[in-house]
Protein backbone atom coordinates (compact mmCIF):
# COMPACT_ATOMS: atom_id res chain seq x y z
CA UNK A 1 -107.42 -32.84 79.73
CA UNK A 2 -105.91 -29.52 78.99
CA UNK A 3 -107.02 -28.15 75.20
CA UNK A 4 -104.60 -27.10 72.93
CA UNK A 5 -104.83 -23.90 71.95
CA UNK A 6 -103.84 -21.31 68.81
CA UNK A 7 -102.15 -18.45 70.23
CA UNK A 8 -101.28 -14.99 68.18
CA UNK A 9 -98.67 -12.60 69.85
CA UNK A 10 -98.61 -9.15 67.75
CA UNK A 11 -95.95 -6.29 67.81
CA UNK A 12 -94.51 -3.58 66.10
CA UNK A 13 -91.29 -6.20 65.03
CA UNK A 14 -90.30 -9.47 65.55
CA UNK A 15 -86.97 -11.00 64.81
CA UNK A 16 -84.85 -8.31 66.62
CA UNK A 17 -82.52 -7.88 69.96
CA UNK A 18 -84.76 -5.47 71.82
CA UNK A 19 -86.71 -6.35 74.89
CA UNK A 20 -89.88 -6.77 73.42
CA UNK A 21 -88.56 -9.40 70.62
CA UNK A 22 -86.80 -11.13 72.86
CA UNK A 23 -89.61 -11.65 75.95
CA UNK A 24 -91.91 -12.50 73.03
CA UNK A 25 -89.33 -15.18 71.91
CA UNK A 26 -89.13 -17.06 75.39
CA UNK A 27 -92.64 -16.86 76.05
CA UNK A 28 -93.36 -18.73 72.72
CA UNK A 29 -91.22 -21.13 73.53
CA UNK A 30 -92.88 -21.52 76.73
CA UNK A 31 -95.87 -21.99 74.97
CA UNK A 32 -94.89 -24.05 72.30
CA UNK A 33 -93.51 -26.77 75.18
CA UNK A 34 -97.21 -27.07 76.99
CA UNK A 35 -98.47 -27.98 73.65
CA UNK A 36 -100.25 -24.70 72.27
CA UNK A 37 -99.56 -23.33 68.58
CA UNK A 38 -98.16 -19.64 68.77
CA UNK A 39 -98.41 -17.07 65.49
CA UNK A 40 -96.73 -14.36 65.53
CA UNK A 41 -97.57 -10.83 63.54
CA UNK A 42 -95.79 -7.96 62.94
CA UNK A 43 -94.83 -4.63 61.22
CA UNK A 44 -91.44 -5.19 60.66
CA UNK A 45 -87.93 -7.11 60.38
CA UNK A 46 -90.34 -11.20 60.02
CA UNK A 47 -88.29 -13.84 61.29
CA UNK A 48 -87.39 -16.47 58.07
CA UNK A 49 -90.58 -18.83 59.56
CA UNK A 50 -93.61 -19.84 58.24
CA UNK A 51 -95.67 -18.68 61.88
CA UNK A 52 -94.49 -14.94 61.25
CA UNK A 53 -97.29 -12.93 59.38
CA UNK A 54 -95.84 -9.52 58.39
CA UNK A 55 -98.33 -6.60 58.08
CA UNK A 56 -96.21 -3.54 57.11
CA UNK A 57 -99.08 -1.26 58.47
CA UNK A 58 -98.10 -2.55 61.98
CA UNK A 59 -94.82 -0.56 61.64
CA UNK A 60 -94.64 2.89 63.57
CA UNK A 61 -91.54 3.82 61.35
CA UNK A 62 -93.26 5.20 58.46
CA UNK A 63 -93.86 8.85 57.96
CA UNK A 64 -97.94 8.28 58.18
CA UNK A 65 -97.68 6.69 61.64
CA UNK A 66 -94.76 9.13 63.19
CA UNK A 67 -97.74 11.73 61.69
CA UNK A 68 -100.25 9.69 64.27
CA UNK A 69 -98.09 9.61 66.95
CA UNK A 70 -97.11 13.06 66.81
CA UNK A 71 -100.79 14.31 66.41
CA UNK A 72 -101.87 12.11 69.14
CA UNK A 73 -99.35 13.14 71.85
CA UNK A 74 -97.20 16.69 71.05
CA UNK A 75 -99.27 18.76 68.00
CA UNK A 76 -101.53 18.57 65.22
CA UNK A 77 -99.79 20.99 62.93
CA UNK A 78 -98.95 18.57 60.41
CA UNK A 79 -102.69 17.89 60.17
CA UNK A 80 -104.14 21.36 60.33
CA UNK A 81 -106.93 20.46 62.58
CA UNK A 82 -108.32 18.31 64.50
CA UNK A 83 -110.58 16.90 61.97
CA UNK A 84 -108.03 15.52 59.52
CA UNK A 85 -106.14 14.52 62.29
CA UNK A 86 -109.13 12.27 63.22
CA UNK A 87 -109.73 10.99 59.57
CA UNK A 88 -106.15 10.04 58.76
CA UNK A 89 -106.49 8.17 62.04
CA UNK A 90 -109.87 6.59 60.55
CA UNK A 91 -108.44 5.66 57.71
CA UNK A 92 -105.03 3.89 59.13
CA UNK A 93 -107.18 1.94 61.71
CA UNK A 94 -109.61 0.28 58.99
CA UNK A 95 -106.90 -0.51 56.83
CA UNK A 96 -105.64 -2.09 59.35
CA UNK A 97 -108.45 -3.78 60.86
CA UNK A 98 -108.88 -5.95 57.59
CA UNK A 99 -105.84 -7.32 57.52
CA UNK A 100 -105.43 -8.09 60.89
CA UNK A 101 -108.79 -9.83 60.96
CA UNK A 102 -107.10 -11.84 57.97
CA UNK A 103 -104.35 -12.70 59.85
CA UNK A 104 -106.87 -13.91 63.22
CA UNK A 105 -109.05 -15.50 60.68
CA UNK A 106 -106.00 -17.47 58.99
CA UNK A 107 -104.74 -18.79 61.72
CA UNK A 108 -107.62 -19.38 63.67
CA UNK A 109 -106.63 -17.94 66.78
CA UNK A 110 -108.21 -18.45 70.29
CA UNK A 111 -105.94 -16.11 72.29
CA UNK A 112 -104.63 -12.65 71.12
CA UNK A 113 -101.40 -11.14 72.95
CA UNK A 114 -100.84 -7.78 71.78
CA UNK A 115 -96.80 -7.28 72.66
CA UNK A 116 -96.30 -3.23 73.93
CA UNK A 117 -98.81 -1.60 70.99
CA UNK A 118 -101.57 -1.10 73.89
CA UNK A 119 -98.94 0.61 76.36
CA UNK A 120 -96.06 2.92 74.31
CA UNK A 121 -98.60 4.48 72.69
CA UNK A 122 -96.53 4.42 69.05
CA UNK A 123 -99.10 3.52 66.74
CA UNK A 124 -102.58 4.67 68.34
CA UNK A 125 -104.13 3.55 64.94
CA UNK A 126 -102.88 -0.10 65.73
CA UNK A 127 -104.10 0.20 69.20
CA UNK A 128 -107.58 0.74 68.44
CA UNK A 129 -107.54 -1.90 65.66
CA UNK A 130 -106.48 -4.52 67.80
CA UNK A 131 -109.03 -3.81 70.42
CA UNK A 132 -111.84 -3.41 68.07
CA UNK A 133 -110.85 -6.99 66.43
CA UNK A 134 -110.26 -8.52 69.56
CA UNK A 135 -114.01 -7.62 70.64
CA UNK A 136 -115.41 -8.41 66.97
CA UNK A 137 -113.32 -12.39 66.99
CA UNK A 138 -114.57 -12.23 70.60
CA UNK A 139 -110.92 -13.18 71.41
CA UNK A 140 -109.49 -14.11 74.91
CA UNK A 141 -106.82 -11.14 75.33
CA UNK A 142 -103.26 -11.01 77.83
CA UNK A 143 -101.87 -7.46 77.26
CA UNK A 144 -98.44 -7.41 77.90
CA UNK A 145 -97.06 -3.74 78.84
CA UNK A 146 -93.07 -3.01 78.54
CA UNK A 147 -92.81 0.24 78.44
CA UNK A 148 -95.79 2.97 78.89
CA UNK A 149 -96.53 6.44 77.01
CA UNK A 150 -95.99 8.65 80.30
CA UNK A 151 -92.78 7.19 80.76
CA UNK A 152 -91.42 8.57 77.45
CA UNK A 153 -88.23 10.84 77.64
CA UNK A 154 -89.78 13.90 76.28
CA UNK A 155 -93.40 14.44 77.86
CA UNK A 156 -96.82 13.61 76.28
CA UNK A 157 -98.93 17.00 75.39
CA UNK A 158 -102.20 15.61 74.36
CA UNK A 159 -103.90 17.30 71.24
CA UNK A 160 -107.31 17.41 71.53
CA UNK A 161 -110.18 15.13 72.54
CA UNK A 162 -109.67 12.50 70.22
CA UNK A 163 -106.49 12.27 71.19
CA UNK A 164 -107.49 12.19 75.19
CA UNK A 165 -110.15 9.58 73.89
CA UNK A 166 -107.43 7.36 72.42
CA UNK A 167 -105.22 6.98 75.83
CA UNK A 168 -108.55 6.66 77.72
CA UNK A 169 -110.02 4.15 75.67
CA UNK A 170 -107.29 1.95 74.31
CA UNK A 171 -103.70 2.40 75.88
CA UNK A 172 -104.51 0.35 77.49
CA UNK A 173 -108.32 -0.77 76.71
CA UNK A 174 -110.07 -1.17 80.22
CA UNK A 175 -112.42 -3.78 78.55
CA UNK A 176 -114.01 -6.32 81.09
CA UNK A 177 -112.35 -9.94 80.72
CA UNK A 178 -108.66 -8.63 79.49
CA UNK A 179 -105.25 -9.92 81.65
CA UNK A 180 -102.95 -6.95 82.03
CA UNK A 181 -99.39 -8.24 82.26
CA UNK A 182 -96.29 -5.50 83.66
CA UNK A 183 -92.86 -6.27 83.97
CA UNK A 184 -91.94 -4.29 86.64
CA UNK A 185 -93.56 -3.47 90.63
CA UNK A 186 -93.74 0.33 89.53
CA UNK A 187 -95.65 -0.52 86.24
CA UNK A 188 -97.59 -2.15 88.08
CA UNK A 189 -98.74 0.46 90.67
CA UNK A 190 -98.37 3.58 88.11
CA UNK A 191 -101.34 1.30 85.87
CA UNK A 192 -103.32 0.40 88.72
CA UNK A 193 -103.49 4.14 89.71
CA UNK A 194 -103.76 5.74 86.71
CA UNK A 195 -106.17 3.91 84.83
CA UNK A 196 -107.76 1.97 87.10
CA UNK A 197 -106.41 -1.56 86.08
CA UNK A 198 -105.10 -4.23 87.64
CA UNK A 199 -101.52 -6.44 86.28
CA UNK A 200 -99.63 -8.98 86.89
CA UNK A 201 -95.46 -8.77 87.22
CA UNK A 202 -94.11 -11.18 85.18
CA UNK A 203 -90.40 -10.16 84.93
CA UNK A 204 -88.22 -10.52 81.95
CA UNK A 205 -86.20 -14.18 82.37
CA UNK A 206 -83.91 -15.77 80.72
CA UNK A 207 -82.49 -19.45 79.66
CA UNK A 208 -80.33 -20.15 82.14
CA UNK A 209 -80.19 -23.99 81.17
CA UNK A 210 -77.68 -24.16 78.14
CA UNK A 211 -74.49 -24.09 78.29
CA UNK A 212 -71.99 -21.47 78.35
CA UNK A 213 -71.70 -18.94 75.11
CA UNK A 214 -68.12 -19.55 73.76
CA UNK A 215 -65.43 -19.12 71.26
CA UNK A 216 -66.06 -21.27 68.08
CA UNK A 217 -65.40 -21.86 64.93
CA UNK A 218 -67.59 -19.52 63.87
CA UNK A 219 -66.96 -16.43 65.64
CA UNK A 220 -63.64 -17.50 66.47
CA UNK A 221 -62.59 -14.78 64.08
CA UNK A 222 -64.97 -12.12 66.03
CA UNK A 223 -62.27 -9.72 67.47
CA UNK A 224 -59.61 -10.08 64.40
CA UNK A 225 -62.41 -8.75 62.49
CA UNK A 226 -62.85 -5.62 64.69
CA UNK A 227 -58.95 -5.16 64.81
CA UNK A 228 -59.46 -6.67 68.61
CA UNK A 229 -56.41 -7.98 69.92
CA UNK A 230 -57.13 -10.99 72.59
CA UNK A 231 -55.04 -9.17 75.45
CA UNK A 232 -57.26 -5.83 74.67
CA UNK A 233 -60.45 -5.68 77.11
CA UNK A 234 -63.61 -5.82 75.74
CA UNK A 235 -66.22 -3.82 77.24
CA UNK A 236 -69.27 -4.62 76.01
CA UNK A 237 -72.46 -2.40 75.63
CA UNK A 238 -74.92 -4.75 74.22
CA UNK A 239 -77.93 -2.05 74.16
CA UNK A 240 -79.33 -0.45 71.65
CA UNK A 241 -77.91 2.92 70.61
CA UNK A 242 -80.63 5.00 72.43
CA UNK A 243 -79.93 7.97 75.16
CA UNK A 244 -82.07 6.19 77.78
CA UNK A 245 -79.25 3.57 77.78
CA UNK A 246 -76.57 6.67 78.92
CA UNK A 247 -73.98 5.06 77.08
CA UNK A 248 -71.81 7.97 77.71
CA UNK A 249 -71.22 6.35 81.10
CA UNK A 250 -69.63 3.74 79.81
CA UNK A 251 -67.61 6.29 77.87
CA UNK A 252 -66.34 7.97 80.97
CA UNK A 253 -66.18 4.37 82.82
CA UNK A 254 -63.85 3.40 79.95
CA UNK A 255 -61.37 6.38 80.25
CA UNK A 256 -61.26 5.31 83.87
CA UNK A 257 -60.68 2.17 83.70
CA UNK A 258 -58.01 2.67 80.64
CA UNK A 259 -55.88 4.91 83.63
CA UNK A 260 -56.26 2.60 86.01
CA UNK A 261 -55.16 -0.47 84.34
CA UNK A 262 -51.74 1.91 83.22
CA UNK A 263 -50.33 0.37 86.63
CA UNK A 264 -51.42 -3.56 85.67
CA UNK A 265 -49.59 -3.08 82.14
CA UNK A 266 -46.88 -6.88 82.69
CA UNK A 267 -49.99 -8.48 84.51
CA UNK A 268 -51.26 -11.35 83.19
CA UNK A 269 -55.32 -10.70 83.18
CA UNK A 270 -57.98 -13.30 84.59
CA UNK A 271 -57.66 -15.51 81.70
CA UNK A 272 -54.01 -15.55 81.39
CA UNK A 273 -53.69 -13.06 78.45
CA UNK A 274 -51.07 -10.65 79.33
CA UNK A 275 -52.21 -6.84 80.00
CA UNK A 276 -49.48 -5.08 77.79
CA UNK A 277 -47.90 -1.91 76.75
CA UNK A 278 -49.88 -2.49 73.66
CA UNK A 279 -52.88 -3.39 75.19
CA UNK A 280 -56.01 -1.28 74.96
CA UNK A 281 -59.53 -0.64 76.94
CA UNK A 282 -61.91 -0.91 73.87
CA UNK A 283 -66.27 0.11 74.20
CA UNK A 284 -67.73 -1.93 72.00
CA UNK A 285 -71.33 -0.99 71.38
CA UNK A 286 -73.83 -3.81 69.10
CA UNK A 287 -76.66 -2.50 69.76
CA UNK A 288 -78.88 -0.98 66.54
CA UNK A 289 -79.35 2.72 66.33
CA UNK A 290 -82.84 4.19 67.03
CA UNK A 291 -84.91 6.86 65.71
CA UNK A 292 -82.98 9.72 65.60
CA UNK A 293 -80.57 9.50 62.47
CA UNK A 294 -77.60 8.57 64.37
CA UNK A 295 -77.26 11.34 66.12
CA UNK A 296 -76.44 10.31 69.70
CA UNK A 297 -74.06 7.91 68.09
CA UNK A 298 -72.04 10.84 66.73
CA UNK A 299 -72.07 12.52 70.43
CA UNK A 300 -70.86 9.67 71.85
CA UNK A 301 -67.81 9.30 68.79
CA UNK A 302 -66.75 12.73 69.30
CA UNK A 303 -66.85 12.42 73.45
CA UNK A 304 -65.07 9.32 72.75
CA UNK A 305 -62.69 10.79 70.87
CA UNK A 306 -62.21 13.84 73.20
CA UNK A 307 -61.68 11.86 76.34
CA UNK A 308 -59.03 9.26 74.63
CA UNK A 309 -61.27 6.59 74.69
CA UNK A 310 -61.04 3.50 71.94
CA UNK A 311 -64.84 2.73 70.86
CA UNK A 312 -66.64 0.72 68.11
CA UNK A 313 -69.56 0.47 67.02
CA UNK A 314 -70.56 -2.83 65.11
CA UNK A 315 -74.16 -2.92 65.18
CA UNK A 316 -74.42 -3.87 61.45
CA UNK A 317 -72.78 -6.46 62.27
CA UNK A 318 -74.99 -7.90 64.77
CA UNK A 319 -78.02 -9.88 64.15
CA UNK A 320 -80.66 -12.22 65.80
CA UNK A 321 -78.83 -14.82 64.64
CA UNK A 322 -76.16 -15.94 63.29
CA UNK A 323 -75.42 -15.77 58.66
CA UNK A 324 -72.69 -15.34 56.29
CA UNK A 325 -73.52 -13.77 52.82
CA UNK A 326 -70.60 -14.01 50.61
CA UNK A 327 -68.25 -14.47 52.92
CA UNK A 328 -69.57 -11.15 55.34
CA UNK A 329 -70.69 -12.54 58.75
CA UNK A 330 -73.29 -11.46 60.67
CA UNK A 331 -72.51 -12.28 64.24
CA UNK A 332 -75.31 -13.07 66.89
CA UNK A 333 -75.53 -11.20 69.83
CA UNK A 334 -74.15 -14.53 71.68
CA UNK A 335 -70.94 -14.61 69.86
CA UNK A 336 -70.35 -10.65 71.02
CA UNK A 337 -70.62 -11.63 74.72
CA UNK A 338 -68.32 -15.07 74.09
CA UNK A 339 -65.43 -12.75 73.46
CA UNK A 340 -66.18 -9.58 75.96
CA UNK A 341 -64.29 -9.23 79.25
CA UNK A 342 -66.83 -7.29 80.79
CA UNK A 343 -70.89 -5.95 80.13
CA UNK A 344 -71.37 -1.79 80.64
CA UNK A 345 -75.32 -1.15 81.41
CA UNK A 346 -75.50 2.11 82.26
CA UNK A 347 -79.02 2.97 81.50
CA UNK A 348 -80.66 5.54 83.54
CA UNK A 349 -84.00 4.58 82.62
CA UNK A 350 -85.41 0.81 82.12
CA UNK A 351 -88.78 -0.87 82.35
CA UNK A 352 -86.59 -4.31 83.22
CA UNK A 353 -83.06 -5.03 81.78
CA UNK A 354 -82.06 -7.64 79.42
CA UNK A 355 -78.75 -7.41 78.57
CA UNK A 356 -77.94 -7.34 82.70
CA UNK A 357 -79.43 -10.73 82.48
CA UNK A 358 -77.64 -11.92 79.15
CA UNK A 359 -74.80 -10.74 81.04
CA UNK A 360 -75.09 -12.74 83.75
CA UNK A 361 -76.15 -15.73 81.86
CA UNK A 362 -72.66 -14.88 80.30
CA UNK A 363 -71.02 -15.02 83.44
CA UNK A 364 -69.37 -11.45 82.83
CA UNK A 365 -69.19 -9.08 86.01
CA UNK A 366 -71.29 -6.17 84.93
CA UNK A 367 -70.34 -2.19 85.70
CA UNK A 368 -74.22 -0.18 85.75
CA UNK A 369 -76.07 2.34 86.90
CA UNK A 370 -78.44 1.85 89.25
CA UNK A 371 -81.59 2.78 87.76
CA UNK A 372 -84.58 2.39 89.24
CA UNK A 373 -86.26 -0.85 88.37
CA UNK A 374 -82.54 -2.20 89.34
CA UNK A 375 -82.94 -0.90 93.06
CA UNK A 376 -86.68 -2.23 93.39
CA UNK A 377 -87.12 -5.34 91.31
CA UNK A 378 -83.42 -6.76 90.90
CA UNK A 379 -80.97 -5.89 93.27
CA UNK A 380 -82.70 -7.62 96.14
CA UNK A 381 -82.41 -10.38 94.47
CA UNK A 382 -78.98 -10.23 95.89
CA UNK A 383 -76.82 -9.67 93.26
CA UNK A 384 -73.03 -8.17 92.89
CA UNK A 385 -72.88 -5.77 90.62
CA UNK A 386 -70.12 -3.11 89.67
CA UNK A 387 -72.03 0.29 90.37
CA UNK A 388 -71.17 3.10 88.42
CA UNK A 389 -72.30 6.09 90.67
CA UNK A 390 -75.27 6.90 93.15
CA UNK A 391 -78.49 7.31 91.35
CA UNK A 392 -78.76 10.56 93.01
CA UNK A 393 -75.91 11.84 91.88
CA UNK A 394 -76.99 11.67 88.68
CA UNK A 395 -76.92 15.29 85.84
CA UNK A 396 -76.78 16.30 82.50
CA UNK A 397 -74.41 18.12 81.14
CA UNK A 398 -74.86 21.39 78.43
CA UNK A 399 -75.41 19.04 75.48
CA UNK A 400 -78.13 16.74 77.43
CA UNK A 401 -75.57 13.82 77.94
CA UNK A 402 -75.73 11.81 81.39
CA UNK A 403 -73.05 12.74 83.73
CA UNK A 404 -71.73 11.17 87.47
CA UNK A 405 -69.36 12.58 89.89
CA UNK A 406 -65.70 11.47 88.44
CA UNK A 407 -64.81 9.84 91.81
CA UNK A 408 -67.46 7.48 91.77
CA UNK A 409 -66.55 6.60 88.26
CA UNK A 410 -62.71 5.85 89.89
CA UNK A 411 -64.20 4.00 92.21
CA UNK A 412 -66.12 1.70 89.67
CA UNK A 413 -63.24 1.47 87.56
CA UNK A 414 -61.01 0.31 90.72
CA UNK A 415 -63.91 -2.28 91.38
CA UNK A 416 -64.02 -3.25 87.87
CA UNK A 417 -59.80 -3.77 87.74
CA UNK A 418 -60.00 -6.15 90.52
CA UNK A 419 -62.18 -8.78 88.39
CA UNK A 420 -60.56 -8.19 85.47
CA UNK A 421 -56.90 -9.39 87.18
CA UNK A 422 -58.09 -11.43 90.00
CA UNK A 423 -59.22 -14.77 88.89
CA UNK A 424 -61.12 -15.90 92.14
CA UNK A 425 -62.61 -12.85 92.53
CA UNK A 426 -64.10 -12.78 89.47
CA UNK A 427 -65.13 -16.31 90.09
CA UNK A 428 -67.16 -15.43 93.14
CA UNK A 429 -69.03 -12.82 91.34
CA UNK A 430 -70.12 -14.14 88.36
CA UNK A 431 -70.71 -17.67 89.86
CA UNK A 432 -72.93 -16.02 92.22
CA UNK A 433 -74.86 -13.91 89.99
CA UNK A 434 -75.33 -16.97 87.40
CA UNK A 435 -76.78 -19.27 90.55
CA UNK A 436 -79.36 -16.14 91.39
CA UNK A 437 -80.37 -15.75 88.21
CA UNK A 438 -80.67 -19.34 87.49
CA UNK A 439 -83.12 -19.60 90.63
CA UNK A 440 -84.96 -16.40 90.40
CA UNK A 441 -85.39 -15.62 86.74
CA UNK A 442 -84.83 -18.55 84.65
CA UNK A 443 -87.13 -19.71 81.91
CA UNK A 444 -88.88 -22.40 84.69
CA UNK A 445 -89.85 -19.21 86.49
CA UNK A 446 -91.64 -18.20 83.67
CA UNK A 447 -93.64 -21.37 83.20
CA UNK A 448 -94.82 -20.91 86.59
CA UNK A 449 -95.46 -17.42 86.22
CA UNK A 450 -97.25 -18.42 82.68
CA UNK A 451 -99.44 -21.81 83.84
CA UNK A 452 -101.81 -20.14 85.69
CA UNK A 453 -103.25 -17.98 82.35
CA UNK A 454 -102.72 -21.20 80.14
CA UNK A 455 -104.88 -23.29 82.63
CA UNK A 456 -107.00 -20.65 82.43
CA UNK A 457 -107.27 -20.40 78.61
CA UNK A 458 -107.94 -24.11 78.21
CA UNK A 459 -110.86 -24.16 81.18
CA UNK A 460 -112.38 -21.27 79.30
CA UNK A 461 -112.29 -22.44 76.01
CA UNK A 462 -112.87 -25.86 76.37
C-alpha cells in the first residue's frame, strides 16, 4: 500500500505563464491524481488557493536581493566589501529560514521540491535557506533545475570567496540523498561535469488530452478588442518579452511574410476568410516584460515601426487565467492561441520550450529558430516545423539585436504562406505534430517519468 504523502514545491512565483509556473502546475497535478497533497510557496504573484503560501522574501525582484545577486556573481561595490556583503547575506538567509520552516512546519511536509532557486542562482540567500531547512526538517529533497547560473546571457564574475562558497555549496547543494532533476540532455551533462552530480531528464510536457482551445463566448470578442480584423493573420509570440526569446526574428519574419502574401491578396486563407486588400500581417506579442524596464520592448516598437511591420503588444492583458473586473477582461493565454493563425518562437536560447508545445497542442504550424535544445532534445522527435534560418547563421547587429541572413527569412516566410492558404497542407503539419506530441510529451509521459520518485517517496517514508 503506497503512503500518501505531503509534498511542498517552492519558487520564486507561482501563478504565472513562464516555464517554471507552468511545469510546477502539471507536475502538481500529477501528484495530486496518485493521491499525495502538494503545497506550494512562493515569493510572488500567489495563485487565489488556499495551498499557496506567499513569503515575499522568496522574491528576487526587490532591491535587497538584486543587491545579493549582484554581489554574488558581477561586484561588490554596492556593499563596500566583502564583509557586509557577507552579513547582508546573513541576515536575508535567517529571515528567511524562519519563515520557511513555518511554512514546512504548517503544512507538515514530507518532501521538499525547490522549483529553479538551487540552479539560476537569483536569490543565493534563498538557496542556502532552503538547503539548511531541508537538512534541519530532515526532508526528502527532488531539485528541479530549468535554467542554470552559467548559462546566463551576460557572464558570471564571482566576487570573492563567499561568493565561490555559495555556487560550490548550494547551486546546486551536492548533499548525499538529494534527486537532481534537468530538463534538457545538455543540462544534464554540463551538471554532471561541472559539479559532479548526477540528474534525471524529465522534459517539459504538456496536456495533450483536452480538447481543442477555441473561439467562445468569452473571448469571442478577443481580436475586436485589439482592432484585429478576422481576415488579418495573427502571428503569435506567446513568450515573454525577454532578448533570449529574439523576438526581433519574428519582426523581420513578419515583414517577410507581409510581402509575400501581397501576391495572395483575393485568396481565400485556410479557414475560408478572405486575404484582402485590407488585410494585414499583425505580431502579436502576450508575453510579460522582464527585468529591464521595457527596454527591449521599445527596440523591438521602433524596428517594428522602421521595417513596416504591424505589432502589439497585449501582455497586460494576458493572465493565468481567465477574469473580468468591471467589464476589462483579462484573457488567458488559451484564448490568445484560439484566435492566432500561426505561433513565432524564435528564441535563440532555451533550456526546453513551452510555448512550441502550447503551440502544437494548438494545432498552429510554428515558424522558429532552431536553438539548441530544439536540434538535440525535440526535433528528433520528428517534428515539422517552419525554420527561420540556420543556427549558424546566426549575428547581432550594432544595437545587440539577433539577426539571420534575409534569404532564409524569404524562405521561411514562403514556407509559412503555403500553410496559411493551403488547407491540407496545413492539415498534415499540425495533425502530425499534435499526434508526436501527444505520444512523446504528453502529461502520461510525465507520470511515468514521475512514478518512479513517488514509489520511491512512499517506500522511504513508510
Amino acid at each position: 500500500m503506497r503512503r500518501h504523502l505531503n509534498i511542498g514545491m517552492v519558487h520564486f512565483k507561482t501563478g504565472d505563464t513562464d516555464g517554471v509556473s507552468l511545469e510546477m502546475d502539471k507536475w502538481r497535478e500529477i501528484f495530486l491524481a496518485s493521491g499525495h497533497k502538494v503545497y506550494y510557496c512562493c515569493g510572488e504573484r500567489p495563485l487565489p488557493a488556499s495551498y499557496c503560501t506567499v513569503i515575499t522574501g522568496l522574491s528576487y525582484l526587490s532591491e535587497e536581493k538584486r543587491a545579493l545577486d549582484t554581489g554574488t556573481f558581477d561586484s561588490l561595490e554596492g556593499f563596500g566589501s566583502e564583509g557586509a556583503y557577507e552579513e547582508a547575506l546573513l541576515a536575508t538567509t535567517e529571515t528567511l529560514k524562519k519563515e520557511l520552516l513555518s511554512w514546512v512546519d504548517m503544512c507538515s511536509l514530507n518532501i521538499l521540491i525547490v522549483e529553479n532557486i538551487w540552479s539560476v542562482g537569483l536569490h543565493p540567500a534563498a538557496a542556502i535557506a532552503l538547503e539548511e531547512i531541508a537538512r534541519q526538517r530532515k526532508l526528502t529533497v527532488l531539485a528541479h533545475h530549468h535554467d542554470f547560473y552559467w548559462e546566463r546571457v551576460v557572464p558570471v564574475r564571482l566576487t570573492c570567496k563567499r561568493s565561490m562558497e555559495v555556487c560550490d555549496r548550494y547551486l546546486p547543494p551536492h548533499a548525499q540523498g538529494y534527486s537532481h532533476v534537468v530538463i534538457n540532455s545538455k543540462a544534464q551533462k554540463a551538471l554532471a561535469e561541472r559539479k559532479g552530480i548526477g540528474a534525471t531528464v524529465i522534459p517539459n510536457v504538456f496536456d495533450f488530452s483536452e480538447g481543442p482551445w477555441e473561439k467562445d463566448a468569452f473571448n469571442g470578442d478577443f481580436r475586436q478588442v485589439f482592432g484585429i480584423a478576422d481576415s488579418d493573420v495573427l502571428l503569435l509570440q506567446a513568450t515573454r518579452v525577454v532578448r533570449r526569446k529574439g523576438i526581433e526574428l519574428a519582426v523581420d519574419f513578419a515583414q517577410a511574410l507581409q510581402q509575400q502574401l501581397e501576391t495572395h491578396r483575393g485568396l481565400p486563407l485556410y479557414n475560408g476568410e478572405i486575404y484582402s486588400d485590407k488585410s494585414r500581417v499583425l505580431l502579436v506579442l502576450c508575453g510579460t516584460i522582464v527585468n529591464d524596464g521595457g527596454q527591449y520592448l521599445t527596440q523591438l516598437q521602433k524596428k517594428a515601426a522602421k521595417q513596416g511591420v504591424n505589432m502589439l503588444w497585449i501582455g497586460d492583458s494576458i493572465g493565468h487565467t481567465r477574469s473580468e473586473v468591471q467589464g476589462r477582461k483579462t484573457y488567458s493565454l488559451w484564448d490568445a492561441y484560439a484566435h492566432a493563425d500561426m505561433v513565432t518562437y524564435p528564441s535563440y536560447w532555451e533550456g526546453w520550450g513551452n510555448q512550441l508545445l502550447e503551440a502544437v497542442r494548438a494545432k498552429l504550424p510554428v515558424a522558429l529558430f532552431p536553438y539548441e535544445i530544439y536540434r538535440s532534445d525535440i526535433a528528433p522527435s520528428g517534428f515539422s516545423m517552419i525554420e527561420l534560418g540556420k543556427s549558424e547563421s546566426l549575428q547581432w547587429d550594432e544595437c545587440g539585436l539577433a539577426m539571420l541572413p534575409q534569404v532564409q527569412i524569404e524562405g521561411a516566410a514562403k514556407e509559412a504562406a503555403k500553410v496559411l492558404f493551403d488547407t491540407h497542407a496545413r492539415s498534415i503539419m499540425v495533425d502530425s505534430n499534435f499526434m508526436i506530441g501527444q505520444k512523446t510529451f504528453s502529461m502520461e509521459s510525465l507520470r511515468l517519468l514521475l512514478e518512479p520518485f513517488m514509489a520511491a517517496w512512499s517506500r522511504t517514508l513508510w
